[in-house]
Structure formats: structure tokens, C-alpha cells
C-alpha atoms as a PDB file:
ATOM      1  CA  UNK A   1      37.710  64.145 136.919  1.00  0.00           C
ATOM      2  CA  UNK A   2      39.915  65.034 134.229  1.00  0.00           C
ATOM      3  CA  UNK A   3      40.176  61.137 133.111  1.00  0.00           C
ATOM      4  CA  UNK A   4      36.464  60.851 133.344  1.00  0.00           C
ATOM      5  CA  UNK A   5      36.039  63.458 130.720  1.00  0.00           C
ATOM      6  CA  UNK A   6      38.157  61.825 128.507  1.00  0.00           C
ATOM      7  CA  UNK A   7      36.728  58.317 128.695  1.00  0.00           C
ATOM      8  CA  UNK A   8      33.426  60.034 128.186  1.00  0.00           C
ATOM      9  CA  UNK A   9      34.821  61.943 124.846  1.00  0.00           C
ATOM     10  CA  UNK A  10      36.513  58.689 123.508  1.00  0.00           C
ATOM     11  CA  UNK A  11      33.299  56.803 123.723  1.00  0.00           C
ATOM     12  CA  UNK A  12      31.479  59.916 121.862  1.00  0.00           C
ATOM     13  CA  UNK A  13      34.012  59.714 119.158  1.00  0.00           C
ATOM     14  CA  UNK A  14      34.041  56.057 118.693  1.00  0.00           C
ATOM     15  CA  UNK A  15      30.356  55.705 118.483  1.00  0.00           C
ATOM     16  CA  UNK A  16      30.227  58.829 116.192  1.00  0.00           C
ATOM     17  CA  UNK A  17      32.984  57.525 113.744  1.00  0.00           C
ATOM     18  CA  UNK A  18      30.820  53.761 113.829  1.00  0.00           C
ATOM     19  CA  UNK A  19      27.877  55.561 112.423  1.00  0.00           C
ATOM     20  CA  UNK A  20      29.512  57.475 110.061  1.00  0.00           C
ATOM     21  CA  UNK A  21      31.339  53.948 108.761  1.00  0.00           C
ATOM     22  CA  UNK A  22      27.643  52.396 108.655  1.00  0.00           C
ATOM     23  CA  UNK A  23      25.998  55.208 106.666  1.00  0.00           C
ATOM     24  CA  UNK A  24      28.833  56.054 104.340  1.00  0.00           C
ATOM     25  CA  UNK A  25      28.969  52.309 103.608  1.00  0.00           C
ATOM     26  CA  UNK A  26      28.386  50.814  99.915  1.00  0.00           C
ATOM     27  CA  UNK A  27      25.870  47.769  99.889  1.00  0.00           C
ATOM     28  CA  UNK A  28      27.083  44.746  97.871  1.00  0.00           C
ATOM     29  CA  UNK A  29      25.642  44.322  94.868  1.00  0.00           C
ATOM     30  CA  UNK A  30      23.768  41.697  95.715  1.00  0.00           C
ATOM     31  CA  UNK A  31      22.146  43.710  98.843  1.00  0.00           C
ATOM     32  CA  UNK A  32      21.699  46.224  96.650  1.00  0.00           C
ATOM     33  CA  UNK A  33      19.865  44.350  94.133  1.00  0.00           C
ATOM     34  CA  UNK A  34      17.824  43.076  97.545  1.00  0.00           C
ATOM     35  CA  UNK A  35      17.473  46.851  98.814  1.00  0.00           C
ATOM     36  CA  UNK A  36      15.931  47.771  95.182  1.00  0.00           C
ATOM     37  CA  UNK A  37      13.443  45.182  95.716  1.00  0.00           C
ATOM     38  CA  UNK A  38      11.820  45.619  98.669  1.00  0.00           C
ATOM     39  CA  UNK A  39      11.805  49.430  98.202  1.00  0.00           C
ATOM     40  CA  UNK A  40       9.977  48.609  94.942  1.00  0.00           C
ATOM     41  CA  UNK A  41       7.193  46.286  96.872  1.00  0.00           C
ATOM     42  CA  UNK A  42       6.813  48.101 100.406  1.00  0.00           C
ATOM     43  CA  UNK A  43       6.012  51.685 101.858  1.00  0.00           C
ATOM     44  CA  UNK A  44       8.952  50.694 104.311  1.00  0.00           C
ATOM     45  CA  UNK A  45      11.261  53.813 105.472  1.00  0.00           C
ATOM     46  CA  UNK A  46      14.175  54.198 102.664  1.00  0.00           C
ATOM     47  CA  UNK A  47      16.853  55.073 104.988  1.00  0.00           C
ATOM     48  CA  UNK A  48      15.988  53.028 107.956  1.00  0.00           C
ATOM     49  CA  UNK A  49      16.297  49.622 105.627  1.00  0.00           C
ATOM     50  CA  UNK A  50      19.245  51.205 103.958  1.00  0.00           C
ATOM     51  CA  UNK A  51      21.230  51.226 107.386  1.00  0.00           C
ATOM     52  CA  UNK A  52      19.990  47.830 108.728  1.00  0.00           C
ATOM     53  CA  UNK A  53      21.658  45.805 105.217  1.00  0.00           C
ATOM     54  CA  UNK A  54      24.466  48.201 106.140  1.00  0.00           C
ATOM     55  CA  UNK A  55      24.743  47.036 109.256  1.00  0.00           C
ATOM     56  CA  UNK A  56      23.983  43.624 108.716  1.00  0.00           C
ATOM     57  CA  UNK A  57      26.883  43.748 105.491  1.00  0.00           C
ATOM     58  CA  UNK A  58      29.565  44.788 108.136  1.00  0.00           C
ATOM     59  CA  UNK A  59      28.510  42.601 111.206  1.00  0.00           C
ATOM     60  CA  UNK A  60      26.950  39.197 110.116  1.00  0.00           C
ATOM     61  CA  UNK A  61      29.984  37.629 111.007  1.00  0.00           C
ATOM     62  CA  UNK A  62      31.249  39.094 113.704  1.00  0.00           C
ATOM     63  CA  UNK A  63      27.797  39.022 115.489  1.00  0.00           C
ATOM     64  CA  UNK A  64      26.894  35.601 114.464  1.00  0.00           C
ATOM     65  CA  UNK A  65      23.773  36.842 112.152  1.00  0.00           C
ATOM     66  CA  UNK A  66      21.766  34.721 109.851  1.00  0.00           C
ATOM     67  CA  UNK A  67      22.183  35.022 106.925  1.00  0.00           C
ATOM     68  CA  UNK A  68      18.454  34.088 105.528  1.00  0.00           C
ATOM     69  CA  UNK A  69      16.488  36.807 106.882  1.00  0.00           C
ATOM     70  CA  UNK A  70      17.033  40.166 108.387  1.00  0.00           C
ATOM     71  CA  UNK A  71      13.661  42.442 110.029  1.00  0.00           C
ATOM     72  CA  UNK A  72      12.810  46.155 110.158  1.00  0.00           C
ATOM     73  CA  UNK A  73      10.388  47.410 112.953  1.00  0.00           C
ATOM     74  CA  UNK A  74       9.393  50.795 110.971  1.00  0.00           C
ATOM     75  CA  UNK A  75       8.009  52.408 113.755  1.00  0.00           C
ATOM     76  CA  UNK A  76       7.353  55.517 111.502  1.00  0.00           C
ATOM     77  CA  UNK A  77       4.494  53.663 110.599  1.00  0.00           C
ATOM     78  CA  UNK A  78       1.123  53.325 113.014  1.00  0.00           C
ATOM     79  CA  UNK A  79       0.241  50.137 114.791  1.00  0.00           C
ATOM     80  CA  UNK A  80      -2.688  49.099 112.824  1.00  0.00           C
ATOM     81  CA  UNK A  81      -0.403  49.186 109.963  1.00  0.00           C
ATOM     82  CA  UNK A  82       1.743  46.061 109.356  1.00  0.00           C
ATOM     83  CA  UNK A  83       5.345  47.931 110.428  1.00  0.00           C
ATOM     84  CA  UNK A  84       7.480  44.638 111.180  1.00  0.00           C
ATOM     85  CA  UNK A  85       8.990  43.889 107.756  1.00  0.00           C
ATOM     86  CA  UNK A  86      10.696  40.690 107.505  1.00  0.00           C
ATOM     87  CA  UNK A  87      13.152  40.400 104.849  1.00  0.00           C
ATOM     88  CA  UNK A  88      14.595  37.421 102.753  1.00  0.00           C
ATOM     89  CA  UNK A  89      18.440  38.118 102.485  1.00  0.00           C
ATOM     90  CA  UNK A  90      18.291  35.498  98.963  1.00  0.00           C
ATOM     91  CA  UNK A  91      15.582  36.749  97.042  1.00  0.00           C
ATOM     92  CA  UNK A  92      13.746  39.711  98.652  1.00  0.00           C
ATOM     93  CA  UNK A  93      10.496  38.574  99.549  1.00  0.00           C
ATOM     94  CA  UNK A  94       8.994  40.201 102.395  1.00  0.00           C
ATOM     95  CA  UNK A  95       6.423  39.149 104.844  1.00  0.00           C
ATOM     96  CA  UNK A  96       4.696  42.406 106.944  1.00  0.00           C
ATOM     97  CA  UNK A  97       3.289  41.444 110.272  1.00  0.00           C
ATOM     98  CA  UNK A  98       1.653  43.714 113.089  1.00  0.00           C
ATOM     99  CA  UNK A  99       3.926  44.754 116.126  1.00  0.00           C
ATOM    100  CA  UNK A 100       3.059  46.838 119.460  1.00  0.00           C
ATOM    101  CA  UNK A 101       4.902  50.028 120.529  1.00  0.00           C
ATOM    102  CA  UNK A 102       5.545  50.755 124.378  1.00  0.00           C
ATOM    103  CA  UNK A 103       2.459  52.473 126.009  1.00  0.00           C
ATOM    104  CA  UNK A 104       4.629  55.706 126.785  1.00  0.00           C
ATOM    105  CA  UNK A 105       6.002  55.687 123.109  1.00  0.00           C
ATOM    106  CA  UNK A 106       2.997  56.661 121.323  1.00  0.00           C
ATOM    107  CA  UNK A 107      -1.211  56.281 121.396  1.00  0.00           C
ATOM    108  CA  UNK A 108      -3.118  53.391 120.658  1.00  0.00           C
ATOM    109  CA  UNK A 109      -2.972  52.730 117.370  1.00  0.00           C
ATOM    110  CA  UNK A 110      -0.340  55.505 116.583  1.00  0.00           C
ATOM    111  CA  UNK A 111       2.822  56.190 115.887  1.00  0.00           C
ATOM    112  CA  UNK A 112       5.954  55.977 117.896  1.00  0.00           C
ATOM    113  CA  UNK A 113       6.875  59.780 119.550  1.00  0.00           C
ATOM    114  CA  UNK A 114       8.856  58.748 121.974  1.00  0.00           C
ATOM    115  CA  UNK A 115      11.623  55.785 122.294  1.00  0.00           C
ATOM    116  CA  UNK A 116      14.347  54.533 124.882  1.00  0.00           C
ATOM    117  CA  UNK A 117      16.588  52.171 125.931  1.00  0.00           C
ATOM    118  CA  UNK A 118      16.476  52.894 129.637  1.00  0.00           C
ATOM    119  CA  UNK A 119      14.862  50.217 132.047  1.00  0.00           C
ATOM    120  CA  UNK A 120      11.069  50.662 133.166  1.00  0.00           C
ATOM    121  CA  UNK A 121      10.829  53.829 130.606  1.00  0.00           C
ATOM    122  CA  UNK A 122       7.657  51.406 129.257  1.00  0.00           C
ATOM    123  CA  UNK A 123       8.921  52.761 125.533  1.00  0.00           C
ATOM    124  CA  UNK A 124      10.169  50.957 122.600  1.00  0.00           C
ATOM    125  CA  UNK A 125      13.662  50.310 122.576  1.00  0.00           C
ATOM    126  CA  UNK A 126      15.884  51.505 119.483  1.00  0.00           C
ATOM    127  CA  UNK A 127      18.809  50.271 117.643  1.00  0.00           C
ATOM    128  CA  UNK A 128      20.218  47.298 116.158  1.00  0.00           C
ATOM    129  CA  UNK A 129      19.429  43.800 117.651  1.00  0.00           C
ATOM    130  CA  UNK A 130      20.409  39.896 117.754  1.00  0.00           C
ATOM    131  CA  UNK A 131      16.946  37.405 117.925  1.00  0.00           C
ATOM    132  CA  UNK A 132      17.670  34.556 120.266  1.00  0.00           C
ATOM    133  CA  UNK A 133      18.043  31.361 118.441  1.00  0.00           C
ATOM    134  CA  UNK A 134      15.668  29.309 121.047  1.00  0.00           C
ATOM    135  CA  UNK A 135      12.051  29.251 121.809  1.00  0.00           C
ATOM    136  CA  UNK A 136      11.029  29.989 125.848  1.00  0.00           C
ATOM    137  CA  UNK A 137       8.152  29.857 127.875  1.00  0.00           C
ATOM    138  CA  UNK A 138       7.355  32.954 130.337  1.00  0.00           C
ATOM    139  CA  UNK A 139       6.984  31.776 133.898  1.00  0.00           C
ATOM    140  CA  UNK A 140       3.464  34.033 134.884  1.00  0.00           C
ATOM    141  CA  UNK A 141       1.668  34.097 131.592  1.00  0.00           C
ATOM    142  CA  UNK A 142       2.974  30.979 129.728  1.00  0.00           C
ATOM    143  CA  UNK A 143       3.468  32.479 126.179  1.00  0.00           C
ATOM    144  CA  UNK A 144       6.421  31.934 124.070  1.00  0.00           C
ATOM    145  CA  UNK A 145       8.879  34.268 122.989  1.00  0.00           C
ATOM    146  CA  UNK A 146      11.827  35.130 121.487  1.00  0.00           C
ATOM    147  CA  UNK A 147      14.536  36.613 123.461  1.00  0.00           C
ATOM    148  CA  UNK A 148      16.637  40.000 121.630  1.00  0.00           C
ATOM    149  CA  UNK A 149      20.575  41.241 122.109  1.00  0.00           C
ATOM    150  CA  UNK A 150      21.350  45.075 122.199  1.00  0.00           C
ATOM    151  CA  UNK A 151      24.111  45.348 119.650  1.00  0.00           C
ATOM    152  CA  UNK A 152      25.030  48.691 120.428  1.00  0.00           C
ATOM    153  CA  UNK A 153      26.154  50.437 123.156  1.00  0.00           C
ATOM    154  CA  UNK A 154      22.958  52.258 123.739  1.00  0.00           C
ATOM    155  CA  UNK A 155      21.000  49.413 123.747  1.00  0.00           C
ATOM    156  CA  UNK A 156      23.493  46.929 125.280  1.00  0.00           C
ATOM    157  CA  UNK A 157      21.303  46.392 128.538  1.00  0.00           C
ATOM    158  CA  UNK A 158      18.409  45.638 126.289  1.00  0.00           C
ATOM    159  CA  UNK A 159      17.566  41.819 126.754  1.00  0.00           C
ATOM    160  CA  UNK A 160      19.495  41.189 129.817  1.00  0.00           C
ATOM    161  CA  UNK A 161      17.697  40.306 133.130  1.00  0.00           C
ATOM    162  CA  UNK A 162      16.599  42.681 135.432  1.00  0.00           C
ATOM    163  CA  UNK A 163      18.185  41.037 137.999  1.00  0.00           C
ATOM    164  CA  UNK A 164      21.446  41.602 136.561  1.00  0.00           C
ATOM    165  CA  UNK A 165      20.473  45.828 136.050  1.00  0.00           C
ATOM    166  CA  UNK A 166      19.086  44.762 132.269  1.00  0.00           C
ATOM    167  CA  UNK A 167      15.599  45.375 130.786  1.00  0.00           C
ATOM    168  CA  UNK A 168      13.316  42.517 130.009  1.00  0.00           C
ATOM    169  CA  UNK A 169      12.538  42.883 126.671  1.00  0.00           C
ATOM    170  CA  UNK A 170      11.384  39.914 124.166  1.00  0.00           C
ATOM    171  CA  UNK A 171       9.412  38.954 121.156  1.00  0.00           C
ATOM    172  CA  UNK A 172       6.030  37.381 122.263  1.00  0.00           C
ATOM    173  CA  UNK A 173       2.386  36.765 121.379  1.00  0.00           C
ATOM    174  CA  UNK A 174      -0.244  39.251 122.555  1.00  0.00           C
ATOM    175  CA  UNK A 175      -4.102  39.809 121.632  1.00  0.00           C
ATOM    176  CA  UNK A 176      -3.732  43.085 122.375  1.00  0.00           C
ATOM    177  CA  UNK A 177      -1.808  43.900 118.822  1.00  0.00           C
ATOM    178  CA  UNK A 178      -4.405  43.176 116.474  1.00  0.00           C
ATOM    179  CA  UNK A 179      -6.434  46.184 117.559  1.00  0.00           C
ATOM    180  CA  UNK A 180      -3.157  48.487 117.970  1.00  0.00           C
ATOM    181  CA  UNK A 181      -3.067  48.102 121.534  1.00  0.00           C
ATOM    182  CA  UNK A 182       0.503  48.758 123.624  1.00  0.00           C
ATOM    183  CA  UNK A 183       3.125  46.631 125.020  1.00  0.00           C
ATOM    184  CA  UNK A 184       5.407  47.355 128.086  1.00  0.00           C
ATOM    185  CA  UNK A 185       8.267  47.768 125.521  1.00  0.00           C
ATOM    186  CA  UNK A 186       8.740  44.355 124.149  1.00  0.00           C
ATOM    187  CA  UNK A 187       8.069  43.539 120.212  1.00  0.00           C
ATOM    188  CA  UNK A 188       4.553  42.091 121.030  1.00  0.00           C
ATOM    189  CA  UNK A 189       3.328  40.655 117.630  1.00  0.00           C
ATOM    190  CA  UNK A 190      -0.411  38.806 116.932  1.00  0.00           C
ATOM    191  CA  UNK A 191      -0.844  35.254 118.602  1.00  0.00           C
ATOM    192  CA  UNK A 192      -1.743  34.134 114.650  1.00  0.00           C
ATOM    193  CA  UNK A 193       1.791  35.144 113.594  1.00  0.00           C
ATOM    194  CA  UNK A 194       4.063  34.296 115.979  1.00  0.00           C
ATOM    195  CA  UNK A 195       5.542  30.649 115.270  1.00  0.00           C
ATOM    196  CA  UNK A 196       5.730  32.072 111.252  1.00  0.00           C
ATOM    197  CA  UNK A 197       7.890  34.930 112.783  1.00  0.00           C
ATOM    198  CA  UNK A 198       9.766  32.549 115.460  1.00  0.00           C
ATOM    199  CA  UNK A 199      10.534  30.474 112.329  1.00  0.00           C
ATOM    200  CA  UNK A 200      12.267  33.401 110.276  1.00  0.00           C
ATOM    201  CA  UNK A 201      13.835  35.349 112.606  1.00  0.00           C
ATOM    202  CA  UNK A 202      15.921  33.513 115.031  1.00  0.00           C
ATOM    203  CA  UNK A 203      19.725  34.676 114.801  1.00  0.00           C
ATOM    204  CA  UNK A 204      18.498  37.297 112.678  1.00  0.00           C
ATOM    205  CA  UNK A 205      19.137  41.139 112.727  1.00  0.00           C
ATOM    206  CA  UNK A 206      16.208  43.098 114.180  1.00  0.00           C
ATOM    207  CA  UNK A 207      16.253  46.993 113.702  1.00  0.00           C
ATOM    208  CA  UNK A 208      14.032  48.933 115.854  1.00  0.00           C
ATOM    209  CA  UNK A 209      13.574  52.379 113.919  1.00  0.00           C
ATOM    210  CA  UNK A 210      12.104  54.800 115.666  1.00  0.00           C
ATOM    211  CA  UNK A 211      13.083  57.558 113.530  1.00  0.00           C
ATOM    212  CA  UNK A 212      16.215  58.045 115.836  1.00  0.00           C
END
């Protein structure tokens, strides 16, 4: 019991003492030069694209990250607003595209409220996230999609197979967005959009910010 409590306190600490090292972090110059920019051109949340460039500054290597673009899903913004901000790490540009929140997360057409991480919760996951680097085709419905990697350890079963005690969730076309409508808890984005966003964001850091 006693060594159970202590595991559980070490793993508090450490992932206490990683945020603290993200959000205490300086951005390079040049990320800062990047951060300036898009601040300057989009209603994007301050602090959530602060901590992604943080996050991206200390783990591109490591993780394996591209290094041409990184995306924010500002999910303090409501799905008929274009809340998936995709980022060019050289220059700044940014190209805004529509993407779904989980049905139990929030209304049609509204804001996230809620957001999890646990399987079948139908909610937007949260947290930092790797983009698969290939293109596959869903068995039942025959779209393509994008797979995503929890980063974290809240989010580390994100991505993996069910069968293996994951939770499906991927990038993939859906009609549905468009009008605001919901998605199971995968990054559903418009049928229009998709091979532009396939294009840009494989390898790349995805942040799900859902004010969390």
C-alpha cells in the first residue's frame, strides 16, 4: 500500500515539475518572432499557442516532430468558427480550418465544456499530440484519415487500438463539420479540407486545447 502511494506521488511530481519546465520556458527568438505573428493575424488563444511552440521547442527532437508546421485545436472557440489553426514553423502563415468537438463535450455548434482522455467518454481528447506520417483507409466507412500519438501521460492511450485497451481516435473527413455538427471524439475536419490538412500536418505537433 505504502509503495503504491509513493509511485502515485512520484508520478504527480514529475508531471507537475514537466509543466512547470514547459510554461516557465523562453521561446527562441525565432519562435518568438513566429509567436508575434500569428498573435498579430488570428483571434487564436494567447496562452494555449504559447505552450504548444513551448512544447514543440523542447520535444521536436526527441519526439520526431516536423519541423514545417505545428497545429492548435482552440477549442475555446465554437465549431462554426474555424478553431484548427495550422501554423508554418518558417514564416508564420496560418491556414484556419473547421474541426468537430465530441458530442458529450459541448452543443452543436458550441463550445467545448467538457473534455477527456478516457475511452468511450465520446469527448474531445486534450493534450499534446504526434500526426501519423501515413494516409489510411477506415474499414466500415472508407474515408481517410490521419492517425494521432498521446504525448503525455494523460493522453498516452489516445490513438492506440481498442483492442489493445486504447481509444480510437483519428483525423478524418466528415460532412457533418461544416454545419458544427459532433464527432465521437476524433478531430473530424470538412471533406473539402482534408488532403490540404493531410498535406501539412503529418509528423506534426497537434495541441488539443480545451482550456485545460
Amino acid at each position: 500500500m505504502k509503495s503504491a502511494i509513493v509511485m502515485v506521488i512520484l508520478v504527480l511530481f514529475a508531471l507537475n515539475s514537466h509543466a512547470k519546465g514547459i510554461s516557465s520556458q523562453k521561446l527562441s527568438p525565432h519562435l518568438n518572432k513566429i509567436y508575434k505573428r500569428v498573435i498579430k493575424k488570428t483571434n487564436i488563444n494567447r496562452w494555449a499557442l504559447k505552450k504548444a511552440l513551448r512544447y514543440y521547442q523542447k520535444n521536436h527532437k526527441r519526439k520526431g516532430l516536423s519541423s514545417r508546421y505545428l497545429a492548435v485545436a482552440d477549442y475555446t472557440k465554437t465549431a462554426r468558427q474555424k478553431r484548427l489553426f495550422i501554423i508554418n514553423l518558417k514564416n508564420g502563415k496560418v491556414y484556419r480550418h473547421k474541426v468537430a468537438h465530441g458530442k458529450r463535450s459541448g452543443k452543436i455548434g458550441g463550445k467545448v465544456l467538457r473534455s477527456s482522455n478516457k475511452r468511450n467518454s465520446n469527448m474531445t481528447p486534450y493534450g499534446f499530440f504526434k500526426v501519423g506520417s501515413k494516409v489510411g483507409k477506415t474499414r466500415k466507412k472508407r474515408y481517410r484519415y490521419l492517425s494521432v500519438k498521446g504525448l503525455q501521460w494523460s493522453n498516452k492511450k489516445v490513438g492506440k487500438p481498442s483492442r489493445f485497451g486504447g481509444r480510437d481516435v483519428i483525423i478524418h473527413p466528415a460532412k457533418y463539420v461544416n454545419r458544427g455538427g459532433r464527432s465521437h471524439g476524433c478531430f473530424a475536419i470538412c471533406p473539402k479540407d482534408q488532403w490540404k490538412i493531410f498535406a501539412k500536418l503529418k509528423k506534426a505537433l497537434l495541441y488539443s486545447y480545451t482550456g485545460r
